[in-house]
PDB file of N, CA and C in Angstrom:
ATOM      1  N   UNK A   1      12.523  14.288  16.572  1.00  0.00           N
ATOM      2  CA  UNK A   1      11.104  14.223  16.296  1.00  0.00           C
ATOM      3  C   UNK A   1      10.892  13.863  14.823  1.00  0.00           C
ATOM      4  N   UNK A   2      10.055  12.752  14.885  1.00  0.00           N
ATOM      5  CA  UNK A   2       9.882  12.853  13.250  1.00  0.00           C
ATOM      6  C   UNK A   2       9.232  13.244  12.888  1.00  0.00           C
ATOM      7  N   UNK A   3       8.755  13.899  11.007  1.00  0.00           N
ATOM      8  CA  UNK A   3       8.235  14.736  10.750  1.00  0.00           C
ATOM      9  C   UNK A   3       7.044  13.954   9.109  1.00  0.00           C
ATOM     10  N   UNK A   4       6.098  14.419   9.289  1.00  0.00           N
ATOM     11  CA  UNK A   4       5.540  14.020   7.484  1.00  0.00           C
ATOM     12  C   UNK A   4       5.505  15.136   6.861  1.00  0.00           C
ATOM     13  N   UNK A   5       5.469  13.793   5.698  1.00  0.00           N
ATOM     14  CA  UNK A   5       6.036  14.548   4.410  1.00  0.00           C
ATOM     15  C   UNK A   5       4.583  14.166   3.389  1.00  0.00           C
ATOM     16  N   UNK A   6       3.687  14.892   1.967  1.00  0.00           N
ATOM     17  CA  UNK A   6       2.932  14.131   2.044  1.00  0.00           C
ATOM     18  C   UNK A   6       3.807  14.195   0.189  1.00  0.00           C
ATOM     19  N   UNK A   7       5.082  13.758   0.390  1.00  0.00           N
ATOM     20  CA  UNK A   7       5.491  13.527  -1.154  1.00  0.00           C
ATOM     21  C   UNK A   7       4.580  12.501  -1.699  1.00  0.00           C
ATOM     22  N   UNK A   8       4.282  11.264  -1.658  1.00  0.00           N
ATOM     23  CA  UNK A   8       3.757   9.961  -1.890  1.00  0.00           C
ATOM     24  C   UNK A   8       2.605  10.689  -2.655  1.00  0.00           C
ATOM     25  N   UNK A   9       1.763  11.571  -2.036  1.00  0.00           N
ATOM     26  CA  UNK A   9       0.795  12.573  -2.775  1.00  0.00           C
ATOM     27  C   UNK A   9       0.851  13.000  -3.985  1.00  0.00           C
ATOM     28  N   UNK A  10       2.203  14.185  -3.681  1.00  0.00           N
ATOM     29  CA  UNK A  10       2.603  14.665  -5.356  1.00  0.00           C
ATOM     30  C   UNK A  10       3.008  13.954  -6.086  1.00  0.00           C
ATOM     31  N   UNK A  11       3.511  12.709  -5.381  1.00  0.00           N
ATOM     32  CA  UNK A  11       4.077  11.683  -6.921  1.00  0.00           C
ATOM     33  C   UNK A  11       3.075  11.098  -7.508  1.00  0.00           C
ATOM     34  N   UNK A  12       1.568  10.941  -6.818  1.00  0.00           N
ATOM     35  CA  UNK A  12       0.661  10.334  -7.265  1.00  0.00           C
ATOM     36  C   UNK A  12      -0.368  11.414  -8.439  1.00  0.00           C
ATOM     37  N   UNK A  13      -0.527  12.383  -7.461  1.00  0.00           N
ATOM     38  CA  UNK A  13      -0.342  13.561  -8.720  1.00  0.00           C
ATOM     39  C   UNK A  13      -0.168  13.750 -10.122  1.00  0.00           C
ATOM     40  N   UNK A  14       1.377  13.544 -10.010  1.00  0.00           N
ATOM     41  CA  UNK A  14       1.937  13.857 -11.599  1.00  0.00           C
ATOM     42  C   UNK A  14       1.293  12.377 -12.133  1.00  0.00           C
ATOM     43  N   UNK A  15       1.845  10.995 -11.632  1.00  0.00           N
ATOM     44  CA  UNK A  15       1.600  10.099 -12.194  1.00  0.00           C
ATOM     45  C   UNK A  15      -0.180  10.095 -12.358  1.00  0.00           C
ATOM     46  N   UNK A  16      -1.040  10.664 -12.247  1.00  0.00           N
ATOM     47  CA  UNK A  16      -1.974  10.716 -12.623  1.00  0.00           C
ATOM     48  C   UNK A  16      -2.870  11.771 -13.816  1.00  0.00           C
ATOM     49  N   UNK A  17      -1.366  12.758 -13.827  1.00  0.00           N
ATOM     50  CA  UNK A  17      -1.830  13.911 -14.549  1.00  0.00           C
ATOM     51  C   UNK A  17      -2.432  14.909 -14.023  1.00  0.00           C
ATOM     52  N   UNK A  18      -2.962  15.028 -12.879  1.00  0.00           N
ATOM     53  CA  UNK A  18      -4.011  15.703 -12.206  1.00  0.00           C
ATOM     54  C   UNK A  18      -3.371  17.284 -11.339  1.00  0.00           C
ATOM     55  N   UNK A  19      -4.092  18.106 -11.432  1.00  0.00           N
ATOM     56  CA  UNK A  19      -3.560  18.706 -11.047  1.00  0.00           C
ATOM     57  C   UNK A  19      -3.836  19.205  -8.947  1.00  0.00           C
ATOM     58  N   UNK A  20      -3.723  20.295  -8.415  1.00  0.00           N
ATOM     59  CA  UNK A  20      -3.736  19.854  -7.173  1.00  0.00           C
ATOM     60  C   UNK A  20      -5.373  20.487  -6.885  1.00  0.00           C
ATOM     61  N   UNK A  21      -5.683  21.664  -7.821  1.00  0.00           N
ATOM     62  CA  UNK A  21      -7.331  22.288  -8.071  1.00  0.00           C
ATOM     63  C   UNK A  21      -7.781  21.021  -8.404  1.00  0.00           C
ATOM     64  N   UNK A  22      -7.908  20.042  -8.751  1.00  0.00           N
ATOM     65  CA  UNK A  22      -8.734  18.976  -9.438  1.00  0.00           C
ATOM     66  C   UNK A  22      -8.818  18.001  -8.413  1.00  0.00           C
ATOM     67  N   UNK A  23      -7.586  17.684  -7.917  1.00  0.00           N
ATOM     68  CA  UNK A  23      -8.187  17.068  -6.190  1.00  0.00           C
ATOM     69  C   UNK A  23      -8.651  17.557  -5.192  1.00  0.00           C
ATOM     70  N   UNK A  24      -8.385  19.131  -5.239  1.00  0.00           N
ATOM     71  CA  UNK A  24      -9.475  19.271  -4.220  1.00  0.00           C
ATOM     72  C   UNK A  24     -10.947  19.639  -4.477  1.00  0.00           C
ATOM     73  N   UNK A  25     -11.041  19.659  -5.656  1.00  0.00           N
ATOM     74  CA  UNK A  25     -12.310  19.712  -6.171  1.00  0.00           C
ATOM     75  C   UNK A  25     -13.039  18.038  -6.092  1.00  0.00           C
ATOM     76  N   UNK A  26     -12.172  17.257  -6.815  1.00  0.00           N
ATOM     77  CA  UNK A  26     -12.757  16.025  -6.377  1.00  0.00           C
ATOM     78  C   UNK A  26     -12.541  15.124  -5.238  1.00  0.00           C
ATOM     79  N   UNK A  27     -12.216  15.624  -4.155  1.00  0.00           N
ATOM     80  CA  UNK A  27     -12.274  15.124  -2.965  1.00  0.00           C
ATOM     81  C   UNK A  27     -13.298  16.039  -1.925  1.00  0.00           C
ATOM     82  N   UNK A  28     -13.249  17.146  -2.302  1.00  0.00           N
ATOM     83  CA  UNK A  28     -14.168  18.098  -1.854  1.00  0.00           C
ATOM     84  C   UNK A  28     -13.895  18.431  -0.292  1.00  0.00           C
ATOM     85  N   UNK A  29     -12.181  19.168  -0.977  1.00  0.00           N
ATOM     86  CA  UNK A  29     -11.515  19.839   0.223  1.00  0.00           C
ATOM     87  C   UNK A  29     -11.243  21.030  -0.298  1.00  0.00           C
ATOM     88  N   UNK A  30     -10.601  21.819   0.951  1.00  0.00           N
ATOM     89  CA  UNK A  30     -10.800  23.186   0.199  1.00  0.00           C
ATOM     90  C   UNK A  30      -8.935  23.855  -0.157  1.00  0.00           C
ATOM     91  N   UNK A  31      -8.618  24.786  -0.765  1.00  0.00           N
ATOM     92  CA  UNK A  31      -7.461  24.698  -1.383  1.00  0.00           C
ATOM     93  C   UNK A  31      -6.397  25.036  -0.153  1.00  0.00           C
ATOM     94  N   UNK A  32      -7.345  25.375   0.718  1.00  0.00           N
ATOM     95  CA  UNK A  32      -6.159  25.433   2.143  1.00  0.00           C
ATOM     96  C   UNK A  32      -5.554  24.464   2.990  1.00  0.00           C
ATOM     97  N   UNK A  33      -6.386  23.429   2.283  1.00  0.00           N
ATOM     98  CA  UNK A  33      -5.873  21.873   2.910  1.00  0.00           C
ATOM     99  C   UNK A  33      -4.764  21.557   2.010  1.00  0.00           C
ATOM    100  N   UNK A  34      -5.046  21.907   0.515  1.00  0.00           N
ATOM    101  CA  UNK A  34      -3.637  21.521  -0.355  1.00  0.00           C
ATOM    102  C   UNK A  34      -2.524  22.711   0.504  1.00  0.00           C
ATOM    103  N   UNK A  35      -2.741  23.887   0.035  1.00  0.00           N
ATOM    104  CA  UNK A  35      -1.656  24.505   0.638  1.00  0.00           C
ATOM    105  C   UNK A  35      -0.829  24.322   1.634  1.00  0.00           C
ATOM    106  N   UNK A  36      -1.478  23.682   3.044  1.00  0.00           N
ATOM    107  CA  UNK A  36      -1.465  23.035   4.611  1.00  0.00           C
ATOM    108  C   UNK A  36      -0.139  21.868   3.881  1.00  0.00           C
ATOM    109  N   UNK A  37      -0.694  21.063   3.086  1.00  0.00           N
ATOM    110  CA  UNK A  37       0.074  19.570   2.851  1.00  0.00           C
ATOM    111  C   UNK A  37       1.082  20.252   2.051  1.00  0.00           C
ATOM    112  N   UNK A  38       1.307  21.355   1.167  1.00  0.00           N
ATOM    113  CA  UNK A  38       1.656  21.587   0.698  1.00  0.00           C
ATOM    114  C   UNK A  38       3.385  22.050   1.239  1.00  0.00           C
ATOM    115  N   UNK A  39       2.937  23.144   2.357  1.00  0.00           N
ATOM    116  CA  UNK A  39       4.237  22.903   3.551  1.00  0.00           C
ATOM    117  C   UNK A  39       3.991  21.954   4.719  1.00  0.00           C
ATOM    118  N   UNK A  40       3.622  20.757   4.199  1.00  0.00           N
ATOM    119  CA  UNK A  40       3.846  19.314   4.780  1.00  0.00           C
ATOM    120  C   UNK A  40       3.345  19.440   6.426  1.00  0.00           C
ATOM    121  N   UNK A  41       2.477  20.817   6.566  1.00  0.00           N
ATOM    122  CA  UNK A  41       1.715  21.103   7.602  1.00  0.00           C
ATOM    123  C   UNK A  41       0.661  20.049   8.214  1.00  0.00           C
ATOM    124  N   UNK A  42       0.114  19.703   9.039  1.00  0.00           N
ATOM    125  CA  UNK A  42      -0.976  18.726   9.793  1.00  0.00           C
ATOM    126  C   UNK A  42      -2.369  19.014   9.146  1.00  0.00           C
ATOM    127  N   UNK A  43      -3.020  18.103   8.916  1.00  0.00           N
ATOM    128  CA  UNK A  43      -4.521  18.394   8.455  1.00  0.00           C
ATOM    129  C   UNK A  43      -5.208  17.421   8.833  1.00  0.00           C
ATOM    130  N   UNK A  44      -6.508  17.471   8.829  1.00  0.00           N
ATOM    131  CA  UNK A  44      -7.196  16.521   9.440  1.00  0.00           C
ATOM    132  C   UNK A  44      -7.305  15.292   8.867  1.00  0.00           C
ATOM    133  N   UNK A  45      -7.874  14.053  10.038  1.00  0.00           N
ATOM    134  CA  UNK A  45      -7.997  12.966   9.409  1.00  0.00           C
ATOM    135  C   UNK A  45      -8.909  13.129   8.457  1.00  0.00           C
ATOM    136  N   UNK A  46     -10.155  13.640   8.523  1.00  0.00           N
ATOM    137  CA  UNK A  46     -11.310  13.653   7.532  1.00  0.00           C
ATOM    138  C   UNK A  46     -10.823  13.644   6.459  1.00  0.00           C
ATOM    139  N   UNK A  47      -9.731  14.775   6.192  1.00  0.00           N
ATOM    140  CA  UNK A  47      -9.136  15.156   4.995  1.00  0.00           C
ATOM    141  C   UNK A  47      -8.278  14.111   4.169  1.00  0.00           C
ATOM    142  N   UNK A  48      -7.573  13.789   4.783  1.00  0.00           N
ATOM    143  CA  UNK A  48      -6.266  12.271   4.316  1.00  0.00           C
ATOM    144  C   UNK A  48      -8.066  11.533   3.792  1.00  0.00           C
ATOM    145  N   UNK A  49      -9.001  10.996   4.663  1.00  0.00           N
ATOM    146  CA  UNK A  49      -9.734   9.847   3.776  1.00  0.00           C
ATOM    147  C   UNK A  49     -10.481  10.725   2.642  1.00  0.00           C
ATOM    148  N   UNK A  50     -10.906  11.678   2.776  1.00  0.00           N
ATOM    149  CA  UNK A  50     -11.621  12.299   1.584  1.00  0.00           C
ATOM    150  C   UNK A  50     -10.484  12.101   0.390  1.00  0.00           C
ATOM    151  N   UNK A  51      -9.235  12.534   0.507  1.00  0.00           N
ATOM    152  CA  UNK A  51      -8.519  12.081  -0.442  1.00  0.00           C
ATOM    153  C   UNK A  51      -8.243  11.106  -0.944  1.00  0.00           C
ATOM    154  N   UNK A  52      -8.184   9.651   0.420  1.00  0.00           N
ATOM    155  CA  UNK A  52      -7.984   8.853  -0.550  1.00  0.00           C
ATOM    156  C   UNK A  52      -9.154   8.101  -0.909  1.00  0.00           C
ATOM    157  N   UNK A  53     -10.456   8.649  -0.768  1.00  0.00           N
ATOM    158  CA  UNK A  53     -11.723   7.831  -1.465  1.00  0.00           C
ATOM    159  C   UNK A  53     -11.678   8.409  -2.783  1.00  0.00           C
ATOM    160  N   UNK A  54     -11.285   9.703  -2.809  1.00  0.00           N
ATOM    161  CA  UNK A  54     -11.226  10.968  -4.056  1.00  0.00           C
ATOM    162  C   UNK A  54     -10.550  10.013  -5.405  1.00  0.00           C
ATOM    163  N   UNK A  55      -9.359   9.253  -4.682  1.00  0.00           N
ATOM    164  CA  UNK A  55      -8.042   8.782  -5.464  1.00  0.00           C
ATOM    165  C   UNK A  55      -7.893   7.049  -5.422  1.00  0.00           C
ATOM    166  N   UNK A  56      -9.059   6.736  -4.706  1.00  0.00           N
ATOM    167  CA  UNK A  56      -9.011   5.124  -4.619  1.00  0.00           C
ATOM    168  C   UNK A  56      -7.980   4.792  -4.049  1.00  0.00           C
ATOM    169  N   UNK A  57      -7.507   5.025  -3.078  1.00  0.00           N
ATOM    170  CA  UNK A  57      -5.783   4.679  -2.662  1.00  0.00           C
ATOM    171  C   UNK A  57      -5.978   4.596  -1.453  1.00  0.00           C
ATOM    172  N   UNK A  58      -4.514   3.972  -0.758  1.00  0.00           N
ATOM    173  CA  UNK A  58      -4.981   4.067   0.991  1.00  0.00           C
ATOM    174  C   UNK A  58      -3.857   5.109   1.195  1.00  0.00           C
ATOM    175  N   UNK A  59      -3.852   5.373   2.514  1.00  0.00           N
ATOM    176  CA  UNK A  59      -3.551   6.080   3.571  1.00  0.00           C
ATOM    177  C   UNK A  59      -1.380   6.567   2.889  1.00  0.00           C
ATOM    178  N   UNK A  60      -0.647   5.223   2.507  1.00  0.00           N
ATOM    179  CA  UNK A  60       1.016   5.074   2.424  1.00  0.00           C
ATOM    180  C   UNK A  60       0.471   5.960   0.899  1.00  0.00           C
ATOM    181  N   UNK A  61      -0.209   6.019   0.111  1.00  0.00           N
ATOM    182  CA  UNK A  61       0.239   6.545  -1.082  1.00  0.00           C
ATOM    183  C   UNK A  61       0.074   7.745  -0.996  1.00  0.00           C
ATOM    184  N   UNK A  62      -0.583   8.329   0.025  1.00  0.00           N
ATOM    185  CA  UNK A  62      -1.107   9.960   0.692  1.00  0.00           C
ATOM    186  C   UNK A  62       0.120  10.922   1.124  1.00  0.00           C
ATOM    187  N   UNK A  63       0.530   9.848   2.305  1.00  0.00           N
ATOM    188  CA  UNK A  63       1.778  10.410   3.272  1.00  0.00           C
ATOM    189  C   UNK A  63       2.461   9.668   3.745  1.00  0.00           C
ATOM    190  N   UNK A  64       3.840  10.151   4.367  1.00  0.00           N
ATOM    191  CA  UNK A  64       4.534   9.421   5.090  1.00  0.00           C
ATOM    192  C   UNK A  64       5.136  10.190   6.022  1.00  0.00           C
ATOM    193  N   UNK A  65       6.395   9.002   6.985  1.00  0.00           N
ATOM    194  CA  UNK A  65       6.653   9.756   8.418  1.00  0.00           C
ATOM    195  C   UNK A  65       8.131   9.699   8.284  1.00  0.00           C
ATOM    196  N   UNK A  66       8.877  10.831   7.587  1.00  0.00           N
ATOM    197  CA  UNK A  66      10.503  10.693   8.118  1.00  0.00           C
ATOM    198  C   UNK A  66      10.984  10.496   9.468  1.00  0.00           C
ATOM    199  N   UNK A  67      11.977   9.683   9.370  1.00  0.00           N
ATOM    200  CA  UNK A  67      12.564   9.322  10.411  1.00  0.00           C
ATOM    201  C   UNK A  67      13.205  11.124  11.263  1.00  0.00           C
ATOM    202  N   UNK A  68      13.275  10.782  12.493  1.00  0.00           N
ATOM    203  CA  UNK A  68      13.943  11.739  13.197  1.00  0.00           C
ATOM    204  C   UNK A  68      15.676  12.453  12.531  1.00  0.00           C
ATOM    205  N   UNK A  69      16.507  13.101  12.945  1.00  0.00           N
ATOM    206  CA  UNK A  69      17.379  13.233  12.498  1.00  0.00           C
ATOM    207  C   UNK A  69      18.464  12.223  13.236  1.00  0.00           C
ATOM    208  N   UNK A  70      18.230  12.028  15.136  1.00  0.00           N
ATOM    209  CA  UNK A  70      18.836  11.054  15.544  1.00  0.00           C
ATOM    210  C   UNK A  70      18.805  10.189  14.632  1.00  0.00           C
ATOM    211  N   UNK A  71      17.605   9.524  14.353  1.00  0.00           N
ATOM    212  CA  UNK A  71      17.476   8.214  13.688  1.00  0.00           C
ATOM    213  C   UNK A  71      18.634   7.641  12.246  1.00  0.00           C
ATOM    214  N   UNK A  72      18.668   9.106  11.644  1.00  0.00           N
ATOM    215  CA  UNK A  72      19.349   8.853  10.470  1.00  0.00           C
ATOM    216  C   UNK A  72      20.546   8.371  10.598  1.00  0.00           C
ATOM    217  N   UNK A  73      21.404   7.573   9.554  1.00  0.00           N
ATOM    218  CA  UNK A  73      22.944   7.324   9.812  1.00  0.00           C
ATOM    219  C   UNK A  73      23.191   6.544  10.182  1.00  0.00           C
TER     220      UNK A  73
END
């Protein structure tokens, strides 16, 4: 099964300086959605676009989908 990850997020993050209170303040989500992404948990679509209108970005700089473990190798 493959799984997401929303690293692409935190790297956008640091490279922005920002911290993770400051996106959800300016996306106007609440800190349980960071926490949720945080253990790379499911959250809603609403949420992924509020972020990336928040961050001007699309959807690949948000999250991504690791491959299965079959898959690897």
């Amino acid at each position: 099964m493959r799984t997401l990850t929303y690293d692409p997020l935190w790297k956008k993050l640091i490279d922005l300086k920002m911290t993770k209170t400051e996106l959800a303040e300016k996306a106007s989500i609440s800190r349980g959605i960071i926490t949720r992404m945080g253990k790379n948990d499911l959250v809603t679509l609403d949420a992924i676009v509020k972020i990336c209108n928040a961050l001007d970005c699309d959807v690949i700089d948000v999250m991504s989908v690791l491959p299965s473990e079959n898959e690897v190798g």
